[in-house]
Protein backbone atom coordinates (compact mmCIF):
# COMPACT_ATOMS: atom_id res chain seq x y z
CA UNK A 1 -13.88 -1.47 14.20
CA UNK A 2 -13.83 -3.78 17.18
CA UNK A 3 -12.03 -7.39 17.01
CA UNK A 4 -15.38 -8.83 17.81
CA UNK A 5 -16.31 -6.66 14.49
CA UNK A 6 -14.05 -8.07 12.79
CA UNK A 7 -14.50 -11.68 13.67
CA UNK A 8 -17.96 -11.14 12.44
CA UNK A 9 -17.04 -10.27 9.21
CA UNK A 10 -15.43 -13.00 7.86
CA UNK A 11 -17.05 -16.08 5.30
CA UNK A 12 -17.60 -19.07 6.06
CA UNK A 13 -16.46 -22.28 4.09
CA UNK A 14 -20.38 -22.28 2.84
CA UNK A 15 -20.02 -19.11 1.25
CA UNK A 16 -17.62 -20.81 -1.88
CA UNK A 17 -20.27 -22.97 -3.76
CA UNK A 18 -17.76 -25.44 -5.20
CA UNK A 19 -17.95 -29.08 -3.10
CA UNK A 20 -14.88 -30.33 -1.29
CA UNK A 21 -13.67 -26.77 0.50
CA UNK A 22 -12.91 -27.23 4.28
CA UNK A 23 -11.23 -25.29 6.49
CA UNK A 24 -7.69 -25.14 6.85
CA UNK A 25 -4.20 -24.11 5.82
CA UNK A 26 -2.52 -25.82 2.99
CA UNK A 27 0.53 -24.58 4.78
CA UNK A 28 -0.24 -27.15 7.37
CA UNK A 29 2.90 -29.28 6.89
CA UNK A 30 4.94 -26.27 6.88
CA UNK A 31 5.41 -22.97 5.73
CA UNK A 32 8.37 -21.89 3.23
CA UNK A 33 11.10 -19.29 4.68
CA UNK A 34 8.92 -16.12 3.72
CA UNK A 35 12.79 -14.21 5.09
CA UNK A 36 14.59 -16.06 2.51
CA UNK A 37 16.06 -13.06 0.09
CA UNK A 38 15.02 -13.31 -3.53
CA UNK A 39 15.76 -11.64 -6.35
CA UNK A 40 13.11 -9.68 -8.77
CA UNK A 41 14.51 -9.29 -12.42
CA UNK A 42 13.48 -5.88 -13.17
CA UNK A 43 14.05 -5.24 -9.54
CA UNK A 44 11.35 -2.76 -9.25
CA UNK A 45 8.87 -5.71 -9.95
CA UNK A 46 9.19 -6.91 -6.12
CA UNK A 47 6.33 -6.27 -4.68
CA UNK A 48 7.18 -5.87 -0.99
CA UNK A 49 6.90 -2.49 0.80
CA UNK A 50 10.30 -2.61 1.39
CA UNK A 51 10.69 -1.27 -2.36
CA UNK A 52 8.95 1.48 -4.32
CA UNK A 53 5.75 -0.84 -4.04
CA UNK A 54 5.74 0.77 -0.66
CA UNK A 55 5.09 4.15 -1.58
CA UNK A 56 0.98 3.00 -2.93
CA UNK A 57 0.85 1.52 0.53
CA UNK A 58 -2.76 1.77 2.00
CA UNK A 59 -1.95 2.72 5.77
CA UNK A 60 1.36 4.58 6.90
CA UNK A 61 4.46 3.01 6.89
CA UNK A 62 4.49 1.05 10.85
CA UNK A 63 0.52 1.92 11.89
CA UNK A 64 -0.29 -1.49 13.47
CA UNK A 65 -4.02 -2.91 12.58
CA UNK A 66 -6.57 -1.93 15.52
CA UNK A 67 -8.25 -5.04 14.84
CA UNK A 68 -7.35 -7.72 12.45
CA UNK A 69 -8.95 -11.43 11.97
CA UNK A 70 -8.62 -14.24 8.92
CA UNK A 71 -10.04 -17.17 7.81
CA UNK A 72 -8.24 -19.87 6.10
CA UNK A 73 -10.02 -22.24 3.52
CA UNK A 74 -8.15 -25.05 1.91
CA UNK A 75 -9.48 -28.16 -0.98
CA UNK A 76 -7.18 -31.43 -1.47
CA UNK A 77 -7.71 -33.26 -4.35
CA UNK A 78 -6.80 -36.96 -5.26
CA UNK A 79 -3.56 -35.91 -7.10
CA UNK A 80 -0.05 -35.53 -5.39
CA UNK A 81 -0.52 -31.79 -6.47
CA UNK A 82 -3.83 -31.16 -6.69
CA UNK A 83 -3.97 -28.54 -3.72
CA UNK A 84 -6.01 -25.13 -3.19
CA UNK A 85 -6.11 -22.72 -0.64
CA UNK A 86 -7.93 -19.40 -0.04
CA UNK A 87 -7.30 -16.86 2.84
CA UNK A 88 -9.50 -13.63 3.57
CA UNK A 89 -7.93 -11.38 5.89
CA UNK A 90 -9.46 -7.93 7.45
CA UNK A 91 -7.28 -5.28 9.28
CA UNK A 92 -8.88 -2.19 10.20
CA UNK A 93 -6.65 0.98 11.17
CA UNK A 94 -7.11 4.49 13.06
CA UNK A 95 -6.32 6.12 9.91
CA UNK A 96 -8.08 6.05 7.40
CA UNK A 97 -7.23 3.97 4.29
CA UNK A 98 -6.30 5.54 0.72
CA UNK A 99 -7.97 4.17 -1.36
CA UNK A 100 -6.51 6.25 -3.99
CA UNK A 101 -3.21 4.26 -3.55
CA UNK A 102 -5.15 0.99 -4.90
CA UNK A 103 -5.06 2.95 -8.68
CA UNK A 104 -1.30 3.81 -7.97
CA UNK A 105 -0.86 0.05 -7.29
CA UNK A 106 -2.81 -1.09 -10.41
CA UNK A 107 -0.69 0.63 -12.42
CA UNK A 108 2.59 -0.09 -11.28
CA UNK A 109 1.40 -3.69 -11.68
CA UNK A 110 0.93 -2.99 -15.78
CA UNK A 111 4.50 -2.18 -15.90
CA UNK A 112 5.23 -5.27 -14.16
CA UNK A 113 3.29 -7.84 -16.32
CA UNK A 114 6.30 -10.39 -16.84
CA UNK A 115 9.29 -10.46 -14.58
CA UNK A 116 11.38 -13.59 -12.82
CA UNK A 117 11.67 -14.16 -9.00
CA UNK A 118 15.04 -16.18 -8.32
CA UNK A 119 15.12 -17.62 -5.16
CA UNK A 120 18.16 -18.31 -2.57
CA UNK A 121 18.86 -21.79 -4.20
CA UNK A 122 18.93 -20.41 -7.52
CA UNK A 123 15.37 -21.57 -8.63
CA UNK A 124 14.26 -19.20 -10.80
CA UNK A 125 10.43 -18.48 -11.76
CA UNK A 126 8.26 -16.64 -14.56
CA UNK A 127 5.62 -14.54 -13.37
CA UNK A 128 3.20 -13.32 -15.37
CA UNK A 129 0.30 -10.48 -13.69
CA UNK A 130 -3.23 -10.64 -15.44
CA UNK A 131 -6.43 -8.39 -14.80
CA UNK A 132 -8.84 -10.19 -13.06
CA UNK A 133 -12.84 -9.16 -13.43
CA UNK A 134 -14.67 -8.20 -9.92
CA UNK A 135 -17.17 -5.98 -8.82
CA UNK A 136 -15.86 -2.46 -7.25
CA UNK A 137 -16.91 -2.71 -3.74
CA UNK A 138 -16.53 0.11 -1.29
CA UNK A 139 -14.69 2.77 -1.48
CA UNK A 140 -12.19 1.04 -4.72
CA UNK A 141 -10.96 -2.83 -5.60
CA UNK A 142 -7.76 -3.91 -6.95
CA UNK A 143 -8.30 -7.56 -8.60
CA UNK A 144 -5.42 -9.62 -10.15
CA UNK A 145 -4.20 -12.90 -11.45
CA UNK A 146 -0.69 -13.90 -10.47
CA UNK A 147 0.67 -17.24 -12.61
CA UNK A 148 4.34 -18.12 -11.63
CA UNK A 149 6.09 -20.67 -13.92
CA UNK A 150 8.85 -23.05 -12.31
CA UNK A 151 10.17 -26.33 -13.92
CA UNK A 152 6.83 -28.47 -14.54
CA UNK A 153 4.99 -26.45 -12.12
CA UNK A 154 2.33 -23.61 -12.37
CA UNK A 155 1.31 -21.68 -9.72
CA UNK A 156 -1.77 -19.26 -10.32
CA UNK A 157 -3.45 -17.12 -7.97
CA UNK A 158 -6.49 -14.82 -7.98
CA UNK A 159 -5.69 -11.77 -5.48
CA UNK A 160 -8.21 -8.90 -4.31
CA UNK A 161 -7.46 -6.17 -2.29
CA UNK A 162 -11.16 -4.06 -0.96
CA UNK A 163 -10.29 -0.27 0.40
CA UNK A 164 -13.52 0.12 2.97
CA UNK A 165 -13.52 3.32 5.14
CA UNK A 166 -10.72 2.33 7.77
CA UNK A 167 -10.41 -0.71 6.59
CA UNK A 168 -8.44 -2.49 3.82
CA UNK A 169 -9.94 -6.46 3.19
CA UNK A 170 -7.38 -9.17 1.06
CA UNK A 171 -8.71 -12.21 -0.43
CA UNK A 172 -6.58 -14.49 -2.50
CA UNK A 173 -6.51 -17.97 -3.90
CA UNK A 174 -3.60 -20.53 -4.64
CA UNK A 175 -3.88 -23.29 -6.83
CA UNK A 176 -1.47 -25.66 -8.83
CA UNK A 177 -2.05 -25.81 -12.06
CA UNK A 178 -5.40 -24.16 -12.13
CA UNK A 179 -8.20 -22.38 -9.51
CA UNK A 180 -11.75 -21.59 -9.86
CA UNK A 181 -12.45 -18.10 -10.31
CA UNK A 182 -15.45 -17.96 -9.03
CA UNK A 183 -14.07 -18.79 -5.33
CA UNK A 184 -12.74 -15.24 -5.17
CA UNK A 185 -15.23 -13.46 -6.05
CA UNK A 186 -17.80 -15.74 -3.40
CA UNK A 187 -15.54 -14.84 -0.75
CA UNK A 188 -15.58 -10.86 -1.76
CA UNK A 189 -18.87 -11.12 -1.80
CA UNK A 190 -19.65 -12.55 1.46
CA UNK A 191 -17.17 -10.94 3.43
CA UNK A 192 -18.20 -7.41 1.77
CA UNK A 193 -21.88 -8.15 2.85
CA UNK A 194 -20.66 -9.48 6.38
CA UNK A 195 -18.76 -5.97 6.99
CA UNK A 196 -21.46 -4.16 6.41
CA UNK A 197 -23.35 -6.44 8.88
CA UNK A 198 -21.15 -6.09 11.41
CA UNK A 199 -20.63 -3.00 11.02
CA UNK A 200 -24.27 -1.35 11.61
């Protein structure tokens, strides 16, 4: 796949039917310290590919994307918290992906349905990892519902990861409190039907 391809393939903000999407980052003002070491209670819940997570990686370990692009969508509400984003994100590598490593994932996840994250400052959080229902697109889908728990907080997030020939697609949503979960699916939708568009 070419950048240009790639480019091609990504939503726009019309494709999510709900009013009051633009886009944007909500990470705008500025971006946490994505370096800063946490702590994963069990351990083998973090997810990084630093960890045992990293042996269901899609692509070899250090194969650099021939072509990558994103899009960033964000909503604002009228509350002080009352923020969404969405990201879709396309990287398409010489090798091909495995998508057989997306069922290796899934079920690593199921043994990591509850577990805490404690940050550097001591804040700790509860996670909790839910199925989430999408259609199977290409050649397999992994679909999930992250909801982390900190003081009166709740963060939830609908994540979907699309294995597609040499390339792997991840959409994902972040809301406080709640999200719409139709805005992931819109997105995998549109970006699936934009691939194969582009790619012709």
């Amino acid at each position: 796949m070419t950048q240009d391809q790639a480019d091609a393939a990504l939503p726009a903000v019309e494709a999510i039917t709900a009013e009051g999407w633009e886009v944007g980052s909500i990470d705008d003002a500025g971006a946490a310290d994505d370096d800063a070491a946490s702590t994963y209670n069990p351990a083998e819940c973090d997810l990084s590919a630093s960890t045992d997570f990293g042996d269901v990686a899609l692509v070899p370990e250090g194969e650099e994307a021939v072509a990558a692009s994103k899009a960033e969508f964000k909503k604002s509400g009228d509350e002080m918290f009352d923020l969404h984003g969405a990201t879709v994100e396309l990287k398409s590598y010489e090798s091909e992906v495995d998508s057989d490593k997306l069922e290796a994932f899934a079920e690593k996840l199921k043994d990591c349905a509850n577990f805490t994250i404690t940050d550097d400052q001591g804040i700790t959080s509860a996670v909790q990892i839910l199925p989430v229902s999408l259609p199977n697109y290409a050649d397999s889908t992994l679909a999930f519902k992250l909801q982390a728990s900190v003081s009166f907080l709740i963060v939830i997030a609908d994540i979907a990861v699309v294995a597609s020939g040499h390339n792997v697609v991840t959409i994902a949503q972040v809301g406080l409190g709640g999200i719409d979960p139709q805005v992931v699916s819109e997105l995998a939708s549109a970006t699936m039907a934009n691939l194969e568009t582009a790619t012709q």
